[in-house]
PDB file of N, CA and C in Angstrom:
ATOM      1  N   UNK A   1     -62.280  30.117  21.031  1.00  0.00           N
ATOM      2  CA  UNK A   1     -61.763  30.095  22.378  1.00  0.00           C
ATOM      3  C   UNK A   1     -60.402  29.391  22.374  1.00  0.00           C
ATOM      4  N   UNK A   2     -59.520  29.732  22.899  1.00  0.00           N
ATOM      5  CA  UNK A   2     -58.639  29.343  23.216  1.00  0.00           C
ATOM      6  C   UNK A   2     -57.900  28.494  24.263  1.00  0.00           C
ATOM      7  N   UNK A   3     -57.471  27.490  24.436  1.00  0.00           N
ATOM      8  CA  UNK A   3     -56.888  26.569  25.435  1.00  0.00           C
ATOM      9  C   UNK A   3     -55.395  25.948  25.547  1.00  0.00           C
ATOM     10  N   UNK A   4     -55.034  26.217  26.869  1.00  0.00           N
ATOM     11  CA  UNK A   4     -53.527  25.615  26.836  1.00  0.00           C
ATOM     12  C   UNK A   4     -53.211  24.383  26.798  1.00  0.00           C
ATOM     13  N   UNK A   5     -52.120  24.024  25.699  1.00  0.00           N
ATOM     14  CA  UNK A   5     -51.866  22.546  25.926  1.00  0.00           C
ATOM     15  C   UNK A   5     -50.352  22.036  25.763  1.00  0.00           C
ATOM     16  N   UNK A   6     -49.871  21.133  26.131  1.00  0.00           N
ATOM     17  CA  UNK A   6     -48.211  20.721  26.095  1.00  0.00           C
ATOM     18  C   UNK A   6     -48.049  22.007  26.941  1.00  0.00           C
ATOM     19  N   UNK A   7     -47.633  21.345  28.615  1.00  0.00           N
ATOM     20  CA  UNK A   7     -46.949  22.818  29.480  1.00  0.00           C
ATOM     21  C   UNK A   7     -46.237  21.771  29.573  1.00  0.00           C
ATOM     22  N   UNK A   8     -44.993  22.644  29.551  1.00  0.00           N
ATOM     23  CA  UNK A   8     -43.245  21.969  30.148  1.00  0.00           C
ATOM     24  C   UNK A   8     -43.188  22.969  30.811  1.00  0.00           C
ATOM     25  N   UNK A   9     -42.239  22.233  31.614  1.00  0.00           N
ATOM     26  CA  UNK A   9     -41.012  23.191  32.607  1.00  0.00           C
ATOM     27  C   UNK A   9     -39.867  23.563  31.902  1.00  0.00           C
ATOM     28  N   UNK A  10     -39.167  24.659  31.923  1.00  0.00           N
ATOM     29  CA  UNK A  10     -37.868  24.617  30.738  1.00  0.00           C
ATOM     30  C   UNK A  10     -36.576  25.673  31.543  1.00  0.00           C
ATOM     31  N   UNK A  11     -35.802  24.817  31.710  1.00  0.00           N
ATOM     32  CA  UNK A  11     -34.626  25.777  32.021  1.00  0.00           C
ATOM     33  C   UNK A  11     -33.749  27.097  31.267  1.00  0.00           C
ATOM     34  N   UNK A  12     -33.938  28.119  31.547  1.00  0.00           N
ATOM     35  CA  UNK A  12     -33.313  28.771  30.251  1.00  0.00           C
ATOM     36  C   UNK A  12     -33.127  30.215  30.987  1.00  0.00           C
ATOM     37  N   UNK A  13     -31.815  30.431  30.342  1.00  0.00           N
ATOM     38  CA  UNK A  13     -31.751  32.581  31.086  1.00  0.00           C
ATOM     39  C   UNK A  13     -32.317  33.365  30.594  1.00  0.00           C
ATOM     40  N   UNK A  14     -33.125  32.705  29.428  1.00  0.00           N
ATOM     41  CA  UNK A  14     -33.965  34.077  28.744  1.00  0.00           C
ATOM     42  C   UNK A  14     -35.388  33.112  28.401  1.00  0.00           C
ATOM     43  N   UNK A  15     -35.865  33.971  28.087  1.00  0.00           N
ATOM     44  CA  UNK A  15     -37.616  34.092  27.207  1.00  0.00           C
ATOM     45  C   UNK A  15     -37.227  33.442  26.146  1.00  0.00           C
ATOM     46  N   UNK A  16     -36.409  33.636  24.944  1.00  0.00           N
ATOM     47  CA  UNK A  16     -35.700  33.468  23.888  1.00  0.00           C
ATOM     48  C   UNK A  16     -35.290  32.061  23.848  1.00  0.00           C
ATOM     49  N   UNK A  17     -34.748  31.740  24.594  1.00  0.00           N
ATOM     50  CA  UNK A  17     -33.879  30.747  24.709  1.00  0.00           C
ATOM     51  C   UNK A  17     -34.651  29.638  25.348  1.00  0.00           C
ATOM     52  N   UNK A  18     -35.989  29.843  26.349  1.00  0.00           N
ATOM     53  CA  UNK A  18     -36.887  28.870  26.849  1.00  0.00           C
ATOM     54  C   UNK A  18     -37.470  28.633  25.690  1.00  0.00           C
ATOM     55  N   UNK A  19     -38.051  29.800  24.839  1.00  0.00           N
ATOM     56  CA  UNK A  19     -39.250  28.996  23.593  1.00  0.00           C
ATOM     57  C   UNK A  19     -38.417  28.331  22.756  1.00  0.00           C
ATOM     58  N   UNK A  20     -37.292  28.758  22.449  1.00  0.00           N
ATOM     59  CA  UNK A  20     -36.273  27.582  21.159  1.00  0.00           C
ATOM     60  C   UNK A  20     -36.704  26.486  21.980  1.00  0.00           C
ATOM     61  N   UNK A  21     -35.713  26.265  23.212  1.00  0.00           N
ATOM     62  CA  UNK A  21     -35.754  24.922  23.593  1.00  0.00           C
ATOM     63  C   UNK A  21     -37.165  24.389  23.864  1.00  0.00           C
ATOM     64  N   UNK A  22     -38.498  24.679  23.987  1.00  0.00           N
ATOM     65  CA  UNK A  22     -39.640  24.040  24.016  1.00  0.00           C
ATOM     66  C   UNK A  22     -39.959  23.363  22.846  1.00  0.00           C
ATOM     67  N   UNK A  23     -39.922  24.607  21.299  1.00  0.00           N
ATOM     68  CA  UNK A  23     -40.161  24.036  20.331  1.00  0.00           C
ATOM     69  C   UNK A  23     -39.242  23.094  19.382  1.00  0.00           C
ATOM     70  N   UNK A  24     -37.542  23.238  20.151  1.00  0.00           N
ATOM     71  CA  UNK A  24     -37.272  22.178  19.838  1.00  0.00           C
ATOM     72  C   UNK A  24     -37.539  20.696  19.932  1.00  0.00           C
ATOM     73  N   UNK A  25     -38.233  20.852  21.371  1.00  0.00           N
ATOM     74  CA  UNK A  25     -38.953  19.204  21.497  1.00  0.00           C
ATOM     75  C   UNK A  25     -39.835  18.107  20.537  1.00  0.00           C
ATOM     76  N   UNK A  26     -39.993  19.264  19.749  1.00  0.00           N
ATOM     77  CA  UNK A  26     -40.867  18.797  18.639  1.00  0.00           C
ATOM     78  C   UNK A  26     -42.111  18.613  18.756  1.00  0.00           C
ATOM     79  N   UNK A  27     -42.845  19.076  19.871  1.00  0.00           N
ATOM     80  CA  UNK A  27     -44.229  19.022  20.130  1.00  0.00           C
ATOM     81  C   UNK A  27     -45.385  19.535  19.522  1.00  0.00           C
ATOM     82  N   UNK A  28     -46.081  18.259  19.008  1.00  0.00           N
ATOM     83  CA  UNK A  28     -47.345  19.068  17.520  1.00  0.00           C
ATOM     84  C   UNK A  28     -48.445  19.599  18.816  1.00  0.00           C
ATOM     85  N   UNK A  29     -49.051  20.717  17.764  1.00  0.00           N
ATOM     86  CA  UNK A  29     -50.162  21.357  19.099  1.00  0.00           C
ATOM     87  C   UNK A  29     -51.377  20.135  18.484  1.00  0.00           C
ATOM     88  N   UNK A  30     -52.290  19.909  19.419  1.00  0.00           N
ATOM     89  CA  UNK A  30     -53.472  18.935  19.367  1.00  0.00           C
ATOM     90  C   UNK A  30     -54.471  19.976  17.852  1.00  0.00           C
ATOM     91  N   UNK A  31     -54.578  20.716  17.980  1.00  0.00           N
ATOM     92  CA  UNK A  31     -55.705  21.101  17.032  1.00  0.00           C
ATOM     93  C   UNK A  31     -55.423  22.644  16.152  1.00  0.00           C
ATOM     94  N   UNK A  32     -54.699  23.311  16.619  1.00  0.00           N
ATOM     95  CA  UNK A  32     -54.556  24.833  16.065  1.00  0.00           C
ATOM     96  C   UNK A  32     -53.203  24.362  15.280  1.00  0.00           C
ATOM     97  N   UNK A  33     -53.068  25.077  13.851  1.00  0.00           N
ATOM     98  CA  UNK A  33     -52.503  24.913  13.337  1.00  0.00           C
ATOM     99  C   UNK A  33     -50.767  26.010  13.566  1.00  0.00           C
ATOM    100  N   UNK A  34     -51.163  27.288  13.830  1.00  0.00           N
ATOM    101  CA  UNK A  34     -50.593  27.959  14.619  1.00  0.00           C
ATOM    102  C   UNK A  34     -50.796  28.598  15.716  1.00  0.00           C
ATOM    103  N   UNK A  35     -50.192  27.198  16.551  1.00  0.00           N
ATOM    104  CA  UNK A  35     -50.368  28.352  18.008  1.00  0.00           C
ATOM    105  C   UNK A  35     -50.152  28.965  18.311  1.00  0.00           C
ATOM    106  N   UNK A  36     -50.134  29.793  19.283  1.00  0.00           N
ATOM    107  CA  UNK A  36     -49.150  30.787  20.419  1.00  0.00           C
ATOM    108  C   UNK A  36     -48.313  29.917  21.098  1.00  0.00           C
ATOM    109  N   UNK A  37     -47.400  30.641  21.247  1.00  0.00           N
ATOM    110  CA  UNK A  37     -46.276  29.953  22.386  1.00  0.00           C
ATOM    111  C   UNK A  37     -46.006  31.058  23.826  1.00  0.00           C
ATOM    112  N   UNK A  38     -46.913  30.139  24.690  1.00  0.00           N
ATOM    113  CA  UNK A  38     -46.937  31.361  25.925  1.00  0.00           C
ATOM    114  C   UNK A  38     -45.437  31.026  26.544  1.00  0.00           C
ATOM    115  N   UNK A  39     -44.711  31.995  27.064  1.00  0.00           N
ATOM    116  CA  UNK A  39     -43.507  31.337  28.169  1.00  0.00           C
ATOM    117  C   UNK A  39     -43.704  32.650  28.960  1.00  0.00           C
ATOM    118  N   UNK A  40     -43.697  31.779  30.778  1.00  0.00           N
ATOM    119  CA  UNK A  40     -43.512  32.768  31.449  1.00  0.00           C
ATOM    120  C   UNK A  40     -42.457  32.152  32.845  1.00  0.00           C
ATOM    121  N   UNK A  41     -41.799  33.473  32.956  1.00  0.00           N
ATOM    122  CA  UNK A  41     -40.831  33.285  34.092  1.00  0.00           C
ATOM    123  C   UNK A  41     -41.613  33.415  35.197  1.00  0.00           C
ATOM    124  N   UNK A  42     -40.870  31.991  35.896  1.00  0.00           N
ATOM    125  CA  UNK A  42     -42.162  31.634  36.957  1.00  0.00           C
ATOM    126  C   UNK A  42     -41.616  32.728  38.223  1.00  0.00           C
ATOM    127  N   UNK A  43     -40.176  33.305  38.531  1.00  0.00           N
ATOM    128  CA  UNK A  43     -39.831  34.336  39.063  1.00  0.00           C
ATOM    129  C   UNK A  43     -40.576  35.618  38.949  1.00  0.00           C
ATOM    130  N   UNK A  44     -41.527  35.722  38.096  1.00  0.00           N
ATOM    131  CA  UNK A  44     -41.896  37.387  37.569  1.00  0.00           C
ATOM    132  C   UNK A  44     -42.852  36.918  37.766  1.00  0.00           C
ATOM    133  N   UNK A  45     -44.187  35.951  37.986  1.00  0.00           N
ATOM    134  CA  UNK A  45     -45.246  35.892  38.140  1.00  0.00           C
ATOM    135  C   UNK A  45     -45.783  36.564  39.460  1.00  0.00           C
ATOM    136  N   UNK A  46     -46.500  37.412  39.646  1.00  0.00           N
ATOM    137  CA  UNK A  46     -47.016  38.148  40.987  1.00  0.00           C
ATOM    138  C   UNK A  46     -47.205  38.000  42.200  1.00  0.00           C
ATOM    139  N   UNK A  47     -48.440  36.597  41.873  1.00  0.00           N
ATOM    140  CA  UNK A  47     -49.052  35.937  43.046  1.00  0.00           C
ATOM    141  C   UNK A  47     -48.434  34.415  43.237  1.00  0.00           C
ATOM    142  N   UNK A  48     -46.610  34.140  42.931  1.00  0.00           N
ATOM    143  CA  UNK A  48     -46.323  32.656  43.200  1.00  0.00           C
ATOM    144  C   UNK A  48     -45.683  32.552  44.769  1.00  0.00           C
ATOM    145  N   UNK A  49     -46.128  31.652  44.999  1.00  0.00           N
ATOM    146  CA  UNK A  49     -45.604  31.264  46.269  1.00  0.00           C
ATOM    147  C   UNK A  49     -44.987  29.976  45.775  1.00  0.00           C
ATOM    148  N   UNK A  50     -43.441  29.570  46.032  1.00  0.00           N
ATOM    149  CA  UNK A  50     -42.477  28.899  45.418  1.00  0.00           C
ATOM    150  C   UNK A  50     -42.935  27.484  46.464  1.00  0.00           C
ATOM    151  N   UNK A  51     -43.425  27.714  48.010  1.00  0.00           N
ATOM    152  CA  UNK A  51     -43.183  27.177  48.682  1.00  0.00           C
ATOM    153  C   UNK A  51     -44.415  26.405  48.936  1.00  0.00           C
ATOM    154  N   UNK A  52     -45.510  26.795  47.950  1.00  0.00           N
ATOM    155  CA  UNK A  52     -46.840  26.006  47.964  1.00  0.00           C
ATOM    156  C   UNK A  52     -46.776  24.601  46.495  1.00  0.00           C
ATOM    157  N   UNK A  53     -47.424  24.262  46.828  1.00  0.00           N
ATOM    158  CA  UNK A  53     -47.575  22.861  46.398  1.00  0.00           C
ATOM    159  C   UNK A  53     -48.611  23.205  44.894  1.00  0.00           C
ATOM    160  N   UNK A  54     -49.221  24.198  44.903  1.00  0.00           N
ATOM    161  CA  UNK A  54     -50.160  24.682  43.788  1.00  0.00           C
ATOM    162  C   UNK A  54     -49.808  26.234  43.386  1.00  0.00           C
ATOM    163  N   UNK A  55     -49.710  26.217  42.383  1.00  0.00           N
ATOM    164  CA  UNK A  55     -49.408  27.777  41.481  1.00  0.00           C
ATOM    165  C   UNK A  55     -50.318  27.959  40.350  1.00  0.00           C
ATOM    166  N   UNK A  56     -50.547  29.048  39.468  1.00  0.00           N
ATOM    167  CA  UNK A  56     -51.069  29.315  38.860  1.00  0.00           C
ATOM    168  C   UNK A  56     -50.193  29.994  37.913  1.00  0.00           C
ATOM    169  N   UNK A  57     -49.385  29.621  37.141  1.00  0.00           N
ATOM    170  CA  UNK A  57     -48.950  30.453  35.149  1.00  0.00           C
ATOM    171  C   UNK A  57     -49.884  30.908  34.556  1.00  0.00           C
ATOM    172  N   UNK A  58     -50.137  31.888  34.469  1.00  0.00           N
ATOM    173  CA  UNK A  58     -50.549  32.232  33.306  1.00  0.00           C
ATOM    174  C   UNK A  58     -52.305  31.792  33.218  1.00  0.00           C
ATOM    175  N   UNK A  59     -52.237  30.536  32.206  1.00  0.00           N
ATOM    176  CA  UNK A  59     -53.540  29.876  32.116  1.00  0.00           C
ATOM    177  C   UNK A  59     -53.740  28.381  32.590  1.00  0.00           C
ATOM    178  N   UNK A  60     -52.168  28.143  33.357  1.00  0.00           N
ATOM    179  CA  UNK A  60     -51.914  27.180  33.991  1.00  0.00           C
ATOM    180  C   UNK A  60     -51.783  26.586  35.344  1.00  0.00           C
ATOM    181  N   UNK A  61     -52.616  25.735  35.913  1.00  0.00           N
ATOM    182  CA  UNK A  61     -52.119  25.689  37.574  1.00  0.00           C
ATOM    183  C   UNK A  61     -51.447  24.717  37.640  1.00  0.00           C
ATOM    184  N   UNK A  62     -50.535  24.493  37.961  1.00  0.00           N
ATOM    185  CA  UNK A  62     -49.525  23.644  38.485  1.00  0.00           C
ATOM    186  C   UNK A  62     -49.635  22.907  40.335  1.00  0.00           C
ATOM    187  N   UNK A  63     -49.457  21.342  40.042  1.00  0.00           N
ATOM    188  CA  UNK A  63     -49.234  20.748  41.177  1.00  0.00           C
ATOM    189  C   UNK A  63     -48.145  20.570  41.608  1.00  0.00           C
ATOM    190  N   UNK A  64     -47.981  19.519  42.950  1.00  0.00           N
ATOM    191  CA  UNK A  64     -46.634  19.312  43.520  1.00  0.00           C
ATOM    192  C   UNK A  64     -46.007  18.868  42.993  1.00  0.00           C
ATOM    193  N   UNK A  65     -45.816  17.759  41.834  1.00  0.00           N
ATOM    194  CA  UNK A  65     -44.269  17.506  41.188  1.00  0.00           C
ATOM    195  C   UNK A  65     -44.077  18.605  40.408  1.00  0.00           C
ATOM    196  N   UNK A  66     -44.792  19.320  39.686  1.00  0.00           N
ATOM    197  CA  UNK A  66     -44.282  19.983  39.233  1.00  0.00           C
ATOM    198  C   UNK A  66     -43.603  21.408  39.684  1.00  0.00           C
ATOM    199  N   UNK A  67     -44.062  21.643  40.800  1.00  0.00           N
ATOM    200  CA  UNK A  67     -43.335  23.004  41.134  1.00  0.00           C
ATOM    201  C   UNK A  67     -42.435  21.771  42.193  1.00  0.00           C
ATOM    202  N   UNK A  68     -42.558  20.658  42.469  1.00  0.00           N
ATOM    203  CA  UNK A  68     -40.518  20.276  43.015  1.00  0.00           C
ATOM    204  C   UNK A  68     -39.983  20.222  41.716  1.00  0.00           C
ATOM    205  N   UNK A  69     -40.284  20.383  40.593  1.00  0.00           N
ATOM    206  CA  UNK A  69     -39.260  20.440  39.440  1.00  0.00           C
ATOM    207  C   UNK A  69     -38.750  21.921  39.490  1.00  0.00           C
ATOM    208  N   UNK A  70     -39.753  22.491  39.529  1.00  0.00           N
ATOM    209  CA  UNK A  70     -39.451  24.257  39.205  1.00  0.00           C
ATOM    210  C   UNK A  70     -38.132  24.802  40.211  1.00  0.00           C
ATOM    211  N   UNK A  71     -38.697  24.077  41.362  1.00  0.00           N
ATOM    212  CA  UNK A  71     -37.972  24.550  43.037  1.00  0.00           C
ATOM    213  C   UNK A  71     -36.154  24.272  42.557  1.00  0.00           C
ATOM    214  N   UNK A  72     -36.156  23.446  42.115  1.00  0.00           N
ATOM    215  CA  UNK A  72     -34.684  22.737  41.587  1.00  0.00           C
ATOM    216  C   UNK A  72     -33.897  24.041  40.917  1.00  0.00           C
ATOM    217  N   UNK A  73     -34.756  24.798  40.349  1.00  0.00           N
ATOM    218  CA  UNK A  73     -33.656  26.003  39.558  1.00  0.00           C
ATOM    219  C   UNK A  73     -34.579  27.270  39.470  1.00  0.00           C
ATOM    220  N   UNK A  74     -35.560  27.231  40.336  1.00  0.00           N
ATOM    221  CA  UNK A  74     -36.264  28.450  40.407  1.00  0.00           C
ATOM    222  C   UNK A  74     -36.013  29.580  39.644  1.00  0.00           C
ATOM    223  N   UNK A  75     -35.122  29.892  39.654  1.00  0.00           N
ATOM    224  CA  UNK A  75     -34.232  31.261  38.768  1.00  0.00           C
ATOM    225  C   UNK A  75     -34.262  31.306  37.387  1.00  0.00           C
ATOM    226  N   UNK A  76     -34.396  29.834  37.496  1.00  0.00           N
ATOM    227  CA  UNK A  76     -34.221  29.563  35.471  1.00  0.00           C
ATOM    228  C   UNK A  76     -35.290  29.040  35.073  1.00  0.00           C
ATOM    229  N   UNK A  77     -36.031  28.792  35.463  1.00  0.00           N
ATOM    230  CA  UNK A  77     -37.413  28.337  35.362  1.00  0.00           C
ATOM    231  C   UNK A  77     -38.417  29.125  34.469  1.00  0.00           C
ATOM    232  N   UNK A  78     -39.110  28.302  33.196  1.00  0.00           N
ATOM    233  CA  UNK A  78     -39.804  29.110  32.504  1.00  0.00           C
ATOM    234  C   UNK A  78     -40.748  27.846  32.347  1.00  0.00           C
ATOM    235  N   UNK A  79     -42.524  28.278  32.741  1.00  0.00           N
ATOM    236  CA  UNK A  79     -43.258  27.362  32.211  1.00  0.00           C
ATOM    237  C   UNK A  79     -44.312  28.109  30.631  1.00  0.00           C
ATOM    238  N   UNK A  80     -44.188  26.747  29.604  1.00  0.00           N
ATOM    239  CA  UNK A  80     -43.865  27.125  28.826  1.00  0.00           C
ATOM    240  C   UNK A  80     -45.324  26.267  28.251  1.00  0.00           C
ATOM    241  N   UNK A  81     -45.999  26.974  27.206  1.00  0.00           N
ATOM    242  CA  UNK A  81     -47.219  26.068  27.009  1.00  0.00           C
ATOM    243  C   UNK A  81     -47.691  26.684  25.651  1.00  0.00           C
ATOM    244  N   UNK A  82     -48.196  25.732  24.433  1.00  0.00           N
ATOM    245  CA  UNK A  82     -49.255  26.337  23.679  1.00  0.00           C
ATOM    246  C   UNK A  82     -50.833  26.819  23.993  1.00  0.00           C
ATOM    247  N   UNK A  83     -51.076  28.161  23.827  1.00  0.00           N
ATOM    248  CA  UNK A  83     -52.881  28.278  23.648  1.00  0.00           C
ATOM    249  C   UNK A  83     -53.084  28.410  22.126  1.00  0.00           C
ATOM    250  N   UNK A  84     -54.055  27.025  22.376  1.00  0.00           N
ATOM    251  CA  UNK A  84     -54.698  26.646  21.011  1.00  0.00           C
ATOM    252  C   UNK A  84     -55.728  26.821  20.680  1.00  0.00           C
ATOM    253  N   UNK A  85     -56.097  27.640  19.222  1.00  0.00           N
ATOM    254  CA  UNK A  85     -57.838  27.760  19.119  1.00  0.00           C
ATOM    255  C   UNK A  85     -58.283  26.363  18.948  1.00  0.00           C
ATOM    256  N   UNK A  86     -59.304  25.983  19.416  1.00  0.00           N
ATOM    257  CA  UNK A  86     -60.391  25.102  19.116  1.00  0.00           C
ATOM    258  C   UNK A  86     -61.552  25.392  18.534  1.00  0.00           C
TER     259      UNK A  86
END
């Protein structure tokens, strides 16, 4: 089974350019040796409402600081996370 872990917020104009800059952070995954690296543009997600306090990425729900981080550059906004086997 698989589980998400380390979600950032990441500014970036591309897909490309959000996962460099995530995995540049240097962040070890907790248990999978190779993870996945999910990134999704929080603009292209279906069901986001920018203006609610709770969202859902992917395999991720997000609270209020974090979508007032997102709100700051909405456009460039990629939340960005490993799913790790356990």
């Amino acid at each position: 089974m698989e589980h998400p872990t380390h979600t950032q917020i990441i500014f970036a104009d591309s897909v490309e350019e959000a996962k460099e800059k995530y995995l540049a952070l240097g962040i070890k995954p907790d248990h999978d040796p190779n993870p996945r690296v999910e990134v999704i543009k929080v603009t292209e997600e279906e069901d986001v409402d920018l203006d609610q306090d709770f969202n859902l990425f992917g395999e991720v729900s997000v609270g209020p600081d974090v979508m007032e981080k997102i709100r700051t550059d909405a456009e460039r906004a990629y939340v960005v996370y490993y799913m790790e086997k356990h």
